[in-house]
C-alpha atoms as a PDB file:
ATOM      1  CA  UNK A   1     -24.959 -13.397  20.946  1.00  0.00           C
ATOM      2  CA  UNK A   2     -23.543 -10.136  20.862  1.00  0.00           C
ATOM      3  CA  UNK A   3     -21.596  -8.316  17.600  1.00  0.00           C
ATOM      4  CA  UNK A   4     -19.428  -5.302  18.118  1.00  0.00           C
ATOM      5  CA  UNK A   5     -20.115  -2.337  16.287  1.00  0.00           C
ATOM      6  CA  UNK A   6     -18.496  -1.996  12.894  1.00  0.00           C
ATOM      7  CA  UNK A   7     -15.844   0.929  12.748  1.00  0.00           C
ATOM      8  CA  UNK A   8     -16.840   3.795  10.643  1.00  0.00           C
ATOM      9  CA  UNK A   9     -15.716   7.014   9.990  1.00  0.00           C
ATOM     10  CA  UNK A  10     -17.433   9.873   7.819  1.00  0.00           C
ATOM     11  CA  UNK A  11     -15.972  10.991   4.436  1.00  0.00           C
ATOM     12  CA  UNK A  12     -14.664  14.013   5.469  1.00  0.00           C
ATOM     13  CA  UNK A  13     -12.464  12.785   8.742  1.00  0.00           C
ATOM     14  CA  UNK A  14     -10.587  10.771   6.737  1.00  0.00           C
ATOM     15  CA  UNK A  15      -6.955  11.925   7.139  1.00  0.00           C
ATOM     16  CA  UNK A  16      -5.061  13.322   3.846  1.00  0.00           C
ATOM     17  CA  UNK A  17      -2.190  10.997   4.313  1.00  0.00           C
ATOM     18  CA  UNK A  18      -4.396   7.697   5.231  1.00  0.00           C
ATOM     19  CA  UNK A  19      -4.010   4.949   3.615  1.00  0.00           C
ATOM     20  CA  UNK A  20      -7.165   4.409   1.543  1.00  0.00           C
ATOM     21  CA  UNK A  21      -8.516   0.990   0.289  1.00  0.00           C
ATOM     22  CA  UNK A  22     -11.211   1.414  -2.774  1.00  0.00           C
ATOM     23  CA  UNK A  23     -13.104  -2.516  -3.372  1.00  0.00           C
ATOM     24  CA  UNK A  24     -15.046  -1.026  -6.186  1.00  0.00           C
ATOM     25  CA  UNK A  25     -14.934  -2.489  -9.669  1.00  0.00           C
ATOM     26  CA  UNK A  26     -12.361  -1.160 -12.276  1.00  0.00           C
ATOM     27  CA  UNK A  27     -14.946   0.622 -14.144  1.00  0.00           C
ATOM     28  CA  UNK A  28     -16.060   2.451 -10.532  1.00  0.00           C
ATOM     29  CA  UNK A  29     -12.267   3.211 -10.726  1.00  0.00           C
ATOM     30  CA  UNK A  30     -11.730   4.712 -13.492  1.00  0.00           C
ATOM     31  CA  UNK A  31     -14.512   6.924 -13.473  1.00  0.00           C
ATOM     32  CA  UNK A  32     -13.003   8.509 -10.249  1.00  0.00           C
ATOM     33  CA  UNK A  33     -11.219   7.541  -7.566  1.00  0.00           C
ATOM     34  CA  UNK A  34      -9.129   9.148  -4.536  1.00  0.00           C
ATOM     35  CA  UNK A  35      -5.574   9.912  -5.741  1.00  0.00           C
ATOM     36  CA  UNK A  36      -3.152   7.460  -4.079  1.00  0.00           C
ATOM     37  CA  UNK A  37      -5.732   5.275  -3.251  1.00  0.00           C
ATOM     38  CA  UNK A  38      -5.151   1.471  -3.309  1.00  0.00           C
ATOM     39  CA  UNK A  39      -7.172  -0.530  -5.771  1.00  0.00           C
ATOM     40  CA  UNK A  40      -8.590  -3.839  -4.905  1.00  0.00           C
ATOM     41  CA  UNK A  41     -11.656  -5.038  -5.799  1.00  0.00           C
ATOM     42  CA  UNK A  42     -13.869  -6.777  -3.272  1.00  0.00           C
ATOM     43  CA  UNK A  43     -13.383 -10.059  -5.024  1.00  0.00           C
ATOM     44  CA  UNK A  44      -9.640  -9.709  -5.186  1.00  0.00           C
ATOM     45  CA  UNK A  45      -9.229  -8.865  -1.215  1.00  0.00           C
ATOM     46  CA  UNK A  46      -8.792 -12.574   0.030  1.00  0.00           C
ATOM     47  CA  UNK A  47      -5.900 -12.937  -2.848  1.00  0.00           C
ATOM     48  CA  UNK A  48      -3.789  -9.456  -2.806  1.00  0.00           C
ATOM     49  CA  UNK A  49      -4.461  -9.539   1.117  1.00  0.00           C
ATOM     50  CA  UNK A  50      -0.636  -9.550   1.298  1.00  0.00           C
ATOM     51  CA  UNK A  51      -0.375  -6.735  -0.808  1.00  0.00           C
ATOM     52  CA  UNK A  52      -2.715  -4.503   1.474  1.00  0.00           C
ATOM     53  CA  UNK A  53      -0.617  -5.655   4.596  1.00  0.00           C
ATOM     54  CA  UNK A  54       2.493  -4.545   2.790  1.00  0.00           C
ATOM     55  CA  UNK A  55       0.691  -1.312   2.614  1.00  0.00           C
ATOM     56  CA  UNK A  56      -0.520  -0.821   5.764  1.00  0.00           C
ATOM     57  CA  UNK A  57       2.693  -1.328   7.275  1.00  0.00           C
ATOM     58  CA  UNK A  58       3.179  -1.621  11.081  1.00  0.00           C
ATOM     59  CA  UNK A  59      -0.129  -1.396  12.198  1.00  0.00           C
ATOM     60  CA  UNK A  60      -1.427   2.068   9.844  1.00  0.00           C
ATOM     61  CA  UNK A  61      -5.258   2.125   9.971  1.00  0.00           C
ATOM     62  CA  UNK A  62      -7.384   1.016   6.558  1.00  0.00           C
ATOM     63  CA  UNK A  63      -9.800   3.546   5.078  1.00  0.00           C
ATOM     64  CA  UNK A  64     -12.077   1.276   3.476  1.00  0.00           C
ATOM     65  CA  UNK A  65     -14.103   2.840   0.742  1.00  0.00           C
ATOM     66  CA  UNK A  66     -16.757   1.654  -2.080  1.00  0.00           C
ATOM     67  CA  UNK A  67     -19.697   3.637  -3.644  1.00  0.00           C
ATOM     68  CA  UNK A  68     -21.832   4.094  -1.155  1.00  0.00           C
ATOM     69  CA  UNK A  69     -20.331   1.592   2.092  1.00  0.00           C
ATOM     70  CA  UNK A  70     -22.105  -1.994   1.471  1.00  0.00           C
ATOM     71  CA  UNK A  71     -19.017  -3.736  -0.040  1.00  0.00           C
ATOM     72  CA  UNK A  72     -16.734  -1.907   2.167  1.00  0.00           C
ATOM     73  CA  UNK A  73     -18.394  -2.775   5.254  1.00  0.00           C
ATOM     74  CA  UNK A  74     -17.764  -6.220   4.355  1.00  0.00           C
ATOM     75  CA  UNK A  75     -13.937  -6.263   3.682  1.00  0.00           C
ATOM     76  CA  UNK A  76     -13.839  -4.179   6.380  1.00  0.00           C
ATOM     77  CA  UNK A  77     -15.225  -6.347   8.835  1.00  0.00           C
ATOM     78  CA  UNK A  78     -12.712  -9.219   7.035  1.00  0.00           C
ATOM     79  CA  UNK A  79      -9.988  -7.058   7.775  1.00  0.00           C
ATOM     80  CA  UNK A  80     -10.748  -6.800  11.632  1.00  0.00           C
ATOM     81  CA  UNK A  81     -11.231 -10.026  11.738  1.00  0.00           C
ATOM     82  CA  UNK A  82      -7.738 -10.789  10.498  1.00  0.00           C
ATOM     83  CA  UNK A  83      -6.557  -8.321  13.219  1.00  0.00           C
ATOM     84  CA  UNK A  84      -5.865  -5.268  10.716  1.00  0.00           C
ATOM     85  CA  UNK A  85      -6.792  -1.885  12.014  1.00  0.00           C
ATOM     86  CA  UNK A  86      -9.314  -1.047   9.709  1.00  0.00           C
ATOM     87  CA  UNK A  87     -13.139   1.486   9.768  1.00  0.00           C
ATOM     88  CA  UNK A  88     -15.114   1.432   6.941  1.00  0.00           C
ATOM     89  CA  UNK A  89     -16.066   4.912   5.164  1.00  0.00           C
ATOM     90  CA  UNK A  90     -19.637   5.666   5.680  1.00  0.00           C
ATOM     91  CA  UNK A  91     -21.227   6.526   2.620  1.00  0.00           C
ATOM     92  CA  UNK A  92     -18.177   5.867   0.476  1.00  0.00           C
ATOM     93  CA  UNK A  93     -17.226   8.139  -2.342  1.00  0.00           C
ATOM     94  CA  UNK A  94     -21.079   9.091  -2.649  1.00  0.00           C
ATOM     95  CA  UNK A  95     -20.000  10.666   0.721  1.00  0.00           C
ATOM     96  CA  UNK A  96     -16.858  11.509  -0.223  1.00  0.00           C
ATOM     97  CA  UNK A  97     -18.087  13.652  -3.605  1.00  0.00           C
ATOM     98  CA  UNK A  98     -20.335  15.229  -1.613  1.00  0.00           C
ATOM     99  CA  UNK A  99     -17.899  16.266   0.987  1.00  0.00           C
ATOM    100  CA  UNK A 100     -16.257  17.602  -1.741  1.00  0.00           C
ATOM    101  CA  UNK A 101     -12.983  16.111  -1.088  1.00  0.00           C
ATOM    102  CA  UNK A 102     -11.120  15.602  -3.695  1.00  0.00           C
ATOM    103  CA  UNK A 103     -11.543  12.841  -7.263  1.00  0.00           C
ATOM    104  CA  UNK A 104      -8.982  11.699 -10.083  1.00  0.00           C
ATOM    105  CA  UNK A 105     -10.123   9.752 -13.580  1.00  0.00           C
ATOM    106  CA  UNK A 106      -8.913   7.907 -15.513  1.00  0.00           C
ATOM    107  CA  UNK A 107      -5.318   6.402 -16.324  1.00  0.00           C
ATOM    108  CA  UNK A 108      -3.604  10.128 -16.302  1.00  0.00           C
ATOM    109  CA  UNK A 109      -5.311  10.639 -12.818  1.00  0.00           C
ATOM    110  CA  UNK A 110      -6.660  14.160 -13.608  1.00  0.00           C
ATOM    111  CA  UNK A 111      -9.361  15.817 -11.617  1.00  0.00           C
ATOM    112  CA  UNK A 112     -10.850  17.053 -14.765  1.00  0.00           C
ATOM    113  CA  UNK A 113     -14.567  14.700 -15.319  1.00  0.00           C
ATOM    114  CA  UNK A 114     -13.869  12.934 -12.366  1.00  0.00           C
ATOM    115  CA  UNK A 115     -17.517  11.299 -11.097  1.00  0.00           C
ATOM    116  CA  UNK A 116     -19.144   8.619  -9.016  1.00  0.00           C
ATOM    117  CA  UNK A 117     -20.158   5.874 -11.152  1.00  0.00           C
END
């Protein structure tokens, strides 16, 4: 039996204006998070999945991101599977921190003691 590969991109090609999916928890979240992101947990995926194809839009390609790409290779490989256009971040906001792209916290969304939890 053969298994394609599972789409990945690194941290740092991710495009400024792509539509990001974060599956961490809400306490991953709210420690920091990519500003405009959209917030699902990994748990919630199969219930909001209408809400993420509203997002998407016609056919815009899913940035799937958790702490360090476990999760997110999951609901990524969901989301193919239900014929979304979606790669998986590789390394996740581990990767993304240390790319030094760019974090908000908390409910304001400042960048000020934004981490990786």
């Amino acid at each position: 039996m053969h298994f394609a590969q599972l789409p990945q991109v690194e941290a740092a090609a991710v495009p400024a204006d792509g539509l990001l999916l974060d599956v961490r928890e809400d306490d991953e979240w709210a420690a920091g998070h990519v500003e405009g992101a959209l917030h699902i947990p990994m748990g919630q995926v199969v219930a909001r999945f209408d809400e993420l194809t509203a997002a998407a839009g016609d056919g815009q390609r899913v940035h799937v991101m958790c702490r360090v790409g476990g999760r997110s290779a999951q609901v990524t490989q969901y989301l193919v599977a239900q014929g979304l256009d979606a790669v998986n971040v590789d390394g996740g906001m581990l990767a993304w921190d240390a790319a030094g792209r760019p974090m908000v916290s908390g409910p304001g969304g400042t960048a000020e003691g934004a981490f990786v939890l």
